[in-house]
PDB file of N, CA and C in Angstrom:
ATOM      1  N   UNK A   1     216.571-100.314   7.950  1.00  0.00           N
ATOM      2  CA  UNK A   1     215.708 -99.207   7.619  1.00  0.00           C
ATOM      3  C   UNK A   1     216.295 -98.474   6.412  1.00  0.00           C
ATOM      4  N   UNK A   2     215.471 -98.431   5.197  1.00  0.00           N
ATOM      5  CA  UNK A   2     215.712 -98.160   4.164  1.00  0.00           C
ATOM      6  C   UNK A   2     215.186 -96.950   4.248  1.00  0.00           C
ATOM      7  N   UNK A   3     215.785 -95.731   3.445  1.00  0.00           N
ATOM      8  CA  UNK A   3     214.871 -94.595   3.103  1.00  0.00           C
ATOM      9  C   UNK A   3     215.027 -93.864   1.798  1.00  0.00           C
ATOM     10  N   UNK A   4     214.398 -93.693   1.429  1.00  0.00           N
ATOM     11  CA  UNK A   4     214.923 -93.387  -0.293  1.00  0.00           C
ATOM     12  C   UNK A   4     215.183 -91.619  -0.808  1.00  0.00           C
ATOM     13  N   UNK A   5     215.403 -91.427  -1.323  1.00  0.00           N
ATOM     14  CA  UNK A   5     215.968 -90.111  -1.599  1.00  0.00           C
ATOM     15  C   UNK A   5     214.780 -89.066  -2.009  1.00  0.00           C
ATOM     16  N   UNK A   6     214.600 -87.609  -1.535  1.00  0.00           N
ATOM     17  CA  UNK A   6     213.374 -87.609  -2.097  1.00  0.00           C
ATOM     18  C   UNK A   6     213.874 -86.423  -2.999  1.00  0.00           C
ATOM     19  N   UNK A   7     212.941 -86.044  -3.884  1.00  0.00           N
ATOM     20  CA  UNK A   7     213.183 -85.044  -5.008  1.00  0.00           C
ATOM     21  C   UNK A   7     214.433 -83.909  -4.751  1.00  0.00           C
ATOM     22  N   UNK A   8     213.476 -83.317  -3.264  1.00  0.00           N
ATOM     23  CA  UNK A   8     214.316 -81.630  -2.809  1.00  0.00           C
ATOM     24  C   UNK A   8     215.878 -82.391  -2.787  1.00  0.00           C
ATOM     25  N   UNK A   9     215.763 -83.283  -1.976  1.00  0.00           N
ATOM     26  CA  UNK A   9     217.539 -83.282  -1.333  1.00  0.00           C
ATOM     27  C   UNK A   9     218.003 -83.870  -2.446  1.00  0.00           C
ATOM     28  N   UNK A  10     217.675 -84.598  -3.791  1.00  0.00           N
ATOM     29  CA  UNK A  10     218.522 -84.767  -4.956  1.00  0.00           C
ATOM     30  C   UNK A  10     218.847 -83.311  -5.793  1.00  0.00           C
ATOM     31  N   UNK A  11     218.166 -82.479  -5.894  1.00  0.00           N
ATOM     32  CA  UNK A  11     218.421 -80.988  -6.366  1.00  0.00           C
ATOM     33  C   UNK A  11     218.902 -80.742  -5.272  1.00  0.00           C
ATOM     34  N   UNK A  12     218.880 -80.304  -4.139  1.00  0.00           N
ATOM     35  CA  UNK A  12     219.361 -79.755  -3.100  1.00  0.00           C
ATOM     36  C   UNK A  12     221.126 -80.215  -3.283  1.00  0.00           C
ATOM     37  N   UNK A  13     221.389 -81.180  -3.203  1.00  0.00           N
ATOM     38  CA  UNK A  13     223.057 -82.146  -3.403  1.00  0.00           C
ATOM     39  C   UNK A  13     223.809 -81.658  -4.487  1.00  0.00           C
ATOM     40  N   UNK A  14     222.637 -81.904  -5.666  1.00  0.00           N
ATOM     41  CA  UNK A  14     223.101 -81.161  -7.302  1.00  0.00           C
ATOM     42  C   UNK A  14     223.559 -79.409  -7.013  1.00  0.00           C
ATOM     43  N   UNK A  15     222.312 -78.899  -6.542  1.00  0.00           N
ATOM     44  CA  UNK A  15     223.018 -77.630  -6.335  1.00  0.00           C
ATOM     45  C   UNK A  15     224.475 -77.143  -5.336  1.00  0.00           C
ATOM     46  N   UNK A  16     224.268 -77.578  -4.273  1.00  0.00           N
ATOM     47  CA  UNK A  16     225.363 -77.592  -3.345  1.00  0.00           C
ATOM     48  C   UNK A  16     226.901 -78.067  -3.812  1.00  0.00           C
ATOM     49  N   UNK A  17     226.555 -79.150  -4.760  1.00  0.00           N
ATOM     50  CA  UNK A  17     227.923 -79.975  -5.539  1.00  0.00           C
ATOM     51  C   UNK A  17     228.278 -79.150  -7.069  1.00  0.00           C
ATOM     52  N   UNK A  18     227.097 -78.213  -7.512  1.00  0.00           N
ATOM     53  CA  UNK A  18     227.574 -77.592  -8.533  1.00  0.00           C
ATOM     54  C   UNK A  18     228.414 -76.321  -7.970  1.00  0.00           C
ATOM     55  N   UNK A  19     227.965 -75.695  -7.008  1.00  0.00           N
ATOM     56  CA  UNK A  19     228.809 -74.473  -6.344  1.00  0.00           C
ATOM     57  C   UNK A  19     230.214 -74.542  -5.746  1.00  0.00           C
ATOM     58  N   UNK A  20     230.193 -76.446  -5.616  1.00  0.00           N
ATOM     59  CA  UNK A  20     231.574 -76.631  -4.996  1.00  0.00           C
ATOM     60  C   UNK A  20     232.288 -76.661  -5.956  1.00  0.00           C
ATOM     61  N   UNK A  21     231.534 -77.365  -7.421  1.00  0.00           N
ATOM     62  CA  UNK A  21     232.811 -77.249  -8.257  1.00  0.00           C
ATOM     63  C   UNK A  21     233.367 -76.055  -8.888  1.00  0.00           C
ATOM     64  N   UNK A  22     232.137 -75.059  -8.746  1.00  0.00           N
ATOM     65  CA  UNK A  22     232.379 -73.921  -9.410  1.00  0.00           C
ATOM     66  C   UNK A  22     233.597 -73.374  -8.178  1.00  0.00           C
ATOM     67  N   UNK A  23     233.419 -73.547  -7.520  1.00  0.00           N
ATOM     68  CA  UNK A  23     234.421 -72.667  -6.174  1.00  0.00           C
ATOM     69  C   UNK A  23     236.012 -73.086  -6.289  1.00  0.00           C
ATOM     70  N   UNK A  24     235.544 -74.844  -6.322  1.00  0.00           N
ATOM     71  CA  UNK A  24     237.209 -75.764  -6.791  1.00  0.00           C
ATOM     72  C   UNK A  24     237.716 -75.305  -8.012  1.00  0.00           C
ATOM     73  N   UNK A  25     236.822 -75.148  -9.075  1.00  0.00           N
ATOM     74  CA  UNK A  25     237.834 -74.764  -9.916  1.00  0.00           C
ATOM     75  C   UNK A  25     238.531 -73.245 -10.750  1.00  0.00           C
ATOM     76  N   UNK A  26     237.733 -72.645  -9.362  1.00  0.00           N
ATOM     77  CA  UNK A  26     238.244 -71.289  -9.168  1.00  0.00           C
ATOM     78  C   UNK A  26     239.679 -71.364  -8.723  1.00  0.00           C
ATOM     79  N   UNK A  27     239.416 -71.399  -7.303  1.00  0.00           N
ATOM     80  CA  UNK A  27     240.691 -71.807  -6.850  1.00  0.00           C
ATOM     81  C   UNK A  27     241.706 -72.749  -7.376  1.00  0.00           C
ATOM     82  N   UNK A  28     241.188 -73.854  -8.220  1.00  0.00           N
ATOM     83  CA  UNK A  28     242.449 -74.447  -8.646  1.00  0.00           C
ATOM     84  C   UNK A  28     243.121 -73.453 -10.294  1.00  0.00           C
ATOM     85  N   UNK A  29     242.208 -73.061 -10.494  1.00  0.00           N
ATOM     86  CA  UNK A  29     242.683 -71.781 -11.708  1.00  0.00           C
ATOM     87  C   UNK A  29     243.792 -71.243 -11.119  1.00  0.00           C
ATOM     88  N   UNK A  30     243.402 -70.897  -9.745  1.00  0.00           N
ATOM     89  CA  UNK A  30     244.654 -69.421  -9.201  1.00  0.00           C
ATOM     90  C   UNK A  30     245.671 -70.130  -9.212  1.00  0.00           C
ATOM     91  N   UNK A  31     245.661 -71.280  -8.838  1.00  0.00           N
ATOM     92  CA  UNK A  31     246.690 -72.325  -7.823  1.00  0.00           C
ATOM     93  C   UNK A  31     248.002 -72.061  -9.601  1.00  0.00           C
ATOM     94  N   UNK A  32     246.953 -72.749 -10.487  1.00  0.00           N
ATOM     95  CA  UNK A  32     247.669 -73.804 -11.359  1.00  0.00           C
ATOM     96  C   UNK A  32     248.276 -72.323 -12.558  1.00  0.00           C
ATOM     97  N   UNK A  33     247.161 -71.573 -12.938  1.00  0.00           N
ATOM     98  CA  UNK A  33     247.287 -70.655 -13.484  1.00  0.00           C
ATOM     99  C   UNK A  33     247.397 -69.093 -13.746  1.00  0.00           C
ATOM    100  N   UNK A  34     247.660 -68.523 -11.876  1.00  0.00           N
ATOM    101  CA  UNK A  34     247.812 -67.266 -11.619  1.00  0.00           C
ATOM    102  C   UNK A  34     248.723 -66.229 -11.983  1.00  0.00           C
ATOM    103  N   UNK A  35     249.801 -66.982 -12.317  1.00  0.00           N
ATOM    104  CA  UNK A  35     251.318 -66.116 -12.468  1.00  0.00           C
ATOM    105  C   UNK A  35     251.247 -66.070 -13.844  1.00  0.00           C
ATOM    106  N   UNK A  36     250.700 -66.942 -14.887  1.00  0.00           N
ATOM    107  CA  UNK A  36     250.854 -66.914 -16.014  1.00  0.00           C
ATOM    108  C   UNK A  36     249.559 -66.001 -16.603  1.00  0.00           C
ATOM    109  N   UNK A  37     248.524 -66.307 -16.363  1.00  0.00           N
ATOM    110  CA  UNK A  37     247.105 -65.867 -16.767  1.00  0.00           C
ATOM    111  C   UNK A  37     246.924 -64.385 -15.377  1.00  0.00           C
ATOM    112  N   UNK A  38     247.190 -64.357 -14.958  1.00  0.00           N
ATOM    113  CA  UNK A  38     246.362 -62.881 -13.757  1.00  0.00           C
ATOM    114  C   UNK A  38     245.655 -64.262 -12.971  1.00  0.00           C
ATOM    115  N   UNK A  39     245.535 -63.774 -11.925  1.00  0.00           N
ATOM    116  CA  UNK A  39     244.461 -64.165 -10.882  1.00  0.00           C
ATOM    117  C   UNK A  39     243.268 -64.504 -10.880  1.00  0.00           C
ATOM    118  N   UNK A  40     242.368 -62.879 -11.607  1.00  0.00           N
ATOM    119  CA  UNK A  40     241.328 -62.957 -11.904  1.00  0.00           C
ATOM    120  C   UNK A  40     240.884 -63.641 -13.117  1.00  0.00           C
ATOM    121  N   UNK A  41     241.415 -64.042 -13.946  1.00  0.00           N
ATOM    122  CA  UNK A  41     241.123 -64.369 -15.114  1.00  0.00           C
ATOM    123  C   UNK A  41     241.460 -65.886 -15.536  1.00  0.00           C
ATOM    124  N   UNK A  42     242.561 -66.578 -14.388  1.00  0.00           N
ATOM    125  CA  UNK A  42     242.532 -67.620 -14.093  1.00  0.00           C
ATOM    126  C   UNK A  42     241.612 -68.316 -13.465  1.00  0.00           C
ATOM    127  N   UNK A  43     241.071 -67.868 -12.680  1.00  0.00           N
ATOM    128  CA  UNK A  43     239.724 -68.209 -11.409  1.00  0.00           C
ATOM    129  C   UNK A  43     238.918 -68.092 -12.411  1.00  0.00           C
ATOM    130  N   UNK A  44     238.206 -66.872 -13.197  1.00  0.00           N
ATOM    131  CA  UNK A  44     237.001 -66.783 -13.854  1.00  0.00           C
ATOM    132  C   UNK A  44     236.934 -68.362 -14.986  1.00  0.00           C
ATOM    133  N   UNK A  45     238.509 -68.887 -16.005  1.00  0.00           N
ATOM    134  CA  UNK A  45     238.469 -69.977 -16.389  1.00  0.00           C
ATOM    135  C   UNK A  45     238.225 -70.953 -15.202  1.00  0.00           C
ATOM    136  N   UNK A  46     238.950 -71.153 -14.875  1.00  0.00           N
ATOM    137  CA  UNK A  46     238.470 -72.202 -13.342  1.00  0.00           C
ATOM    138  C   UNK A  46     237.561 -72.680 -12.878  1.00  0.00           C
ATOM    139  N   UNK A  47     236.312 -71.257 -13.119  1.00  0.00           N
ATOM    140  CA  UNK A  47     235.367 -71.365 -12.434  1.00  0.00           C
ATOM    141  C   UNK A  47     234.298 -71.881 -13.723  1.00  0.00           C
ATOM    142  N   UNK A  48     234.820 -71.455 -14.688  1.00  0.00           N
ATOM    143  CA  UNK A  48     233.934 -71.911 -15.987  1.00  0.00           C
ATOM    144  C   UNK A  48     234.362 -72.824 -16.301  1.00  0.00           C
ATOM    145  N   UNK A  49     235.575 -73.776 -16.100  1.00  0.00           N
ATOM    146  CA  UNK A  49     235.357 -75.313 -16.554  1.00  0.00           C
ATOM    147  C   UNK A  49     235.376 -76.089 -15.757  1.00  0.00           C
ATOM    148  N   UNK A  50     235.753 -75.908 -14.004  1.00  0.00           N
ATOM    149  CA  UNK A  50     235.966 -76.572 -13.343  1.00  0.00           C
ATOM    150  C   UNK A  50     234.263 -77.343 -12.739  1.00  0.00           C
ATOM    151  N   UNK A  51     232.810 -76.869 -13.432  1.00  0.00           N
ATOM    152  CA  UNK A  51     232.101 -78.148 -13.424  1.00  0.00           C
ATOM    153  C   UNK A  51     231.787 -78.841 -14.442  1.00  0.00           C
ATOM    154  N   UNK A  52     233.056 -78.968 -15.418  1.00  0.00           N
ATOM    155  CA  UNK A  52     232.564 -79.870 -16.529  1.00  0.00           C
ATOM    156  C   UNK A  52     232.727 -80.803 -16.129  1.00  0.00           C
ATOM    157  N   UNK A  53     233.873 -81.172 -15.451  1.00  0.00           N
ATOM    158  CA  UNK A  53     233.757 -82.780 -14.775  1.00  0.00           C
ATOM    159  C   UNK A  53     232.973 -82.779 -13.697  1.00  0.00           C
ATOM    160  N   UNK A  54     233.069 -81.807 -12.696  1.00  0.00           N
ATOM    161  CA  UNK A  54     232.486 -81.974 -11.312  1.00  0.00           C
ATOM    162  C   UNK A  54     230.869 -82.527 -11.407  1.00  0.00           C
ATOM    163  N   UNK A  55     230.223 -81.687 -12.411  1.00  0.00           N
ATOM    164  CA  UNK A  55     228.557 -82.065 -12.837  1.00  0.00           C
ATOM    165  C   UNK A  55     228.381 -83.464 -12.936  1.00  0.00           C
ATOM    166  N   UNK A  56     229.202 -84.110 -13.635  1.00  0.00           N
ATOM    167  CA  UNK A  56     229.078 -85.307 -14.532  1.00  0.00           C
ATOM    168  C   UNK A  56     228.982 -86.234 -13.430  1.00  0.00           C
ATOM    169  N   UNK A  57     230.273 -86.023 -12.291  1.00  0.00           N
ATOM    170  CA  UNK A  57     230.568 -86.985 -11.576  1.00  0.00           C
ATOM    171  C   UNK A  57     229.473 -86.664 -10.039  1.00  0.00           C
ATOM    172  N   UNK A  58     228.833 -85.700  -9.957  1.00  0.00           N
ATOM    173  CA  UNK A  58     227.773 -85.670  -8.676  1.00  0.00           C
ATOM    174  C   UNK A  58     226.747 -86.216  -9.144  1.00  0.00           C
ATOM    175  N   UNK A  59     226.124 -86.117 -10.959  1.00  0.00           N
ATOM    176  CA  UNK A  59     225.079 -86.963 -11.617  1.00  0.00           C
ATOM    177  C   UNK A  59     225.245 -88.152 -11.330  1.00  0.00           C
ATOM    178  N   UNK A  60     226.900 -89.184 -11.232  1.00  0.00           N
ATOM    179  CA  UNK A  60     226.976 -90.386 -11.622  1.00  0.00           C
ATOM    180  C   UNK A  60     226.861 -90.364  -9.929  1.00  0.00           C
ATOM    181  N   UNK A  61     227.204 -89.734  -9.110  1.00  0.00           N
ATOM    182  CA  UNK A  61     227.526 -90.249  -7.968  1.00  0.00           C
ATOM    183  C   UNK A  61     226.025 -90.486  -6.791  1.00  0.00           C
ATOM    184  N   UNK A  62     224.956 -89.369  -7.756  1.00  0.00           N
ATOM    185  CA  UNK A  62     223.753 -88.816  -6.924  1.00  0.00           C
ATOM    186  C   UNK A  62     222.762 -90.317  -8.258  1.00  0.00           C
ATOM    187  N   UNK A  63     223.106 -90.830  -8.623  1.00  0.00           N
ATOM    188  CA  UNK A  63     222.042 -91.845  -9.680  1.00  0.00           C
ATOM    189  C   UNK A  63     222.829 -93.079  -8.732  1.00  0.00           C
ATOM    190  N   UNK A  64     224.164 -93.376  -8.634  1.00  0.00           N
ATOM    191  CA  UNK A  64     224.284 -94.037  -7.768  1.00  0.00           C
ATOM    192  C   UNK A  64     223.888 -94.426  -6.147  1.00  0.00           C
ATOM    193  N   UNK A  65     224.342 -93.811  -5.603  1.00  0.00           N
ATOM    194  CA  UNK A  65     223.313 -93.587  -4.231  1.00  0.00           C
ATOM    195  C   UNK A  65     221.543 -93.553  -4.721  1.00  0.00           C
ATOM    196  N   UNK A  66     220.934 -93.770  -5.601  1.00  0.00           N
ATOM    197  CA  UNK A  66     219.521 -93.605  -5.456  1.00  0.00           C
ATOM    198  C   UNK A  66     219.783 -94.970  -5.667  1.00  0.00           C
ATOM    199  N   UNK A  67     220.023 -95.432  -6.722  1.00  0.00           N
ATOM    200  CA  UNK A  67     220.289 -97.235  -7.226  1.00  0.00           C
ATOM    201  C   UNK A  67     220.584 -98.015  -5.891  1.00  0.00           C
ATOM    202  N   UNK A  68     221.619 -97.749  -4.876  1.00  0.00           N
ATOM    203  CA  UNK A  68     221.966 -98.409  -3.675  1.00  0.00           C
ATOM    204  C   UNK A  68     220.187 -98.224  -2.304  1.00  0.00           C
ATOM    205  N   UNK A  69     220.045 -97.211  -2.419  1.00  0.00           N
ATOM    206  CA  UNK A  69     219.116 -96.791  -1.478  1.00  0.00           C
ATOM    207  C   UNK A  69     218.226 -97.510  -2.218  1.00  0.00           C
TER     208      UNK A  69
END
């Protein structure tokens, strides 16, 4: 039983996977860059680059799963 992906839950995934990266690379800001940069200002970078990759790779990962399904 095959079922194929439908519009909502491909935006639905995209959105949910863009908030995670925005969240991951908050937190990995603090982790990597808190003591040097402030807290807040580490997280705010974090949070602004940490979905440049994350986007790319839920696109490749959410075009994949449609290709398999």
């Amino acid at each position: 039983m095959t079922t194929s992906l439908t519009p909502l839950a491909l935006v639905l995934a995209l959105l949910v996977g863009v908030l995670a990266s925005i969240a991951g690379g908050a937190v990995g800001g603090m982790a990597v860059g808190g003591k040097a940069l402030g807290n807040e200002l580490a997280a705010m970078l974090g949070g602004f680059y940490g979905p440049l990759a994350g986007v790319a790779g839920i696109i490749v990962g959410l075009l994949t799963l449609a290709l398999i399904r």
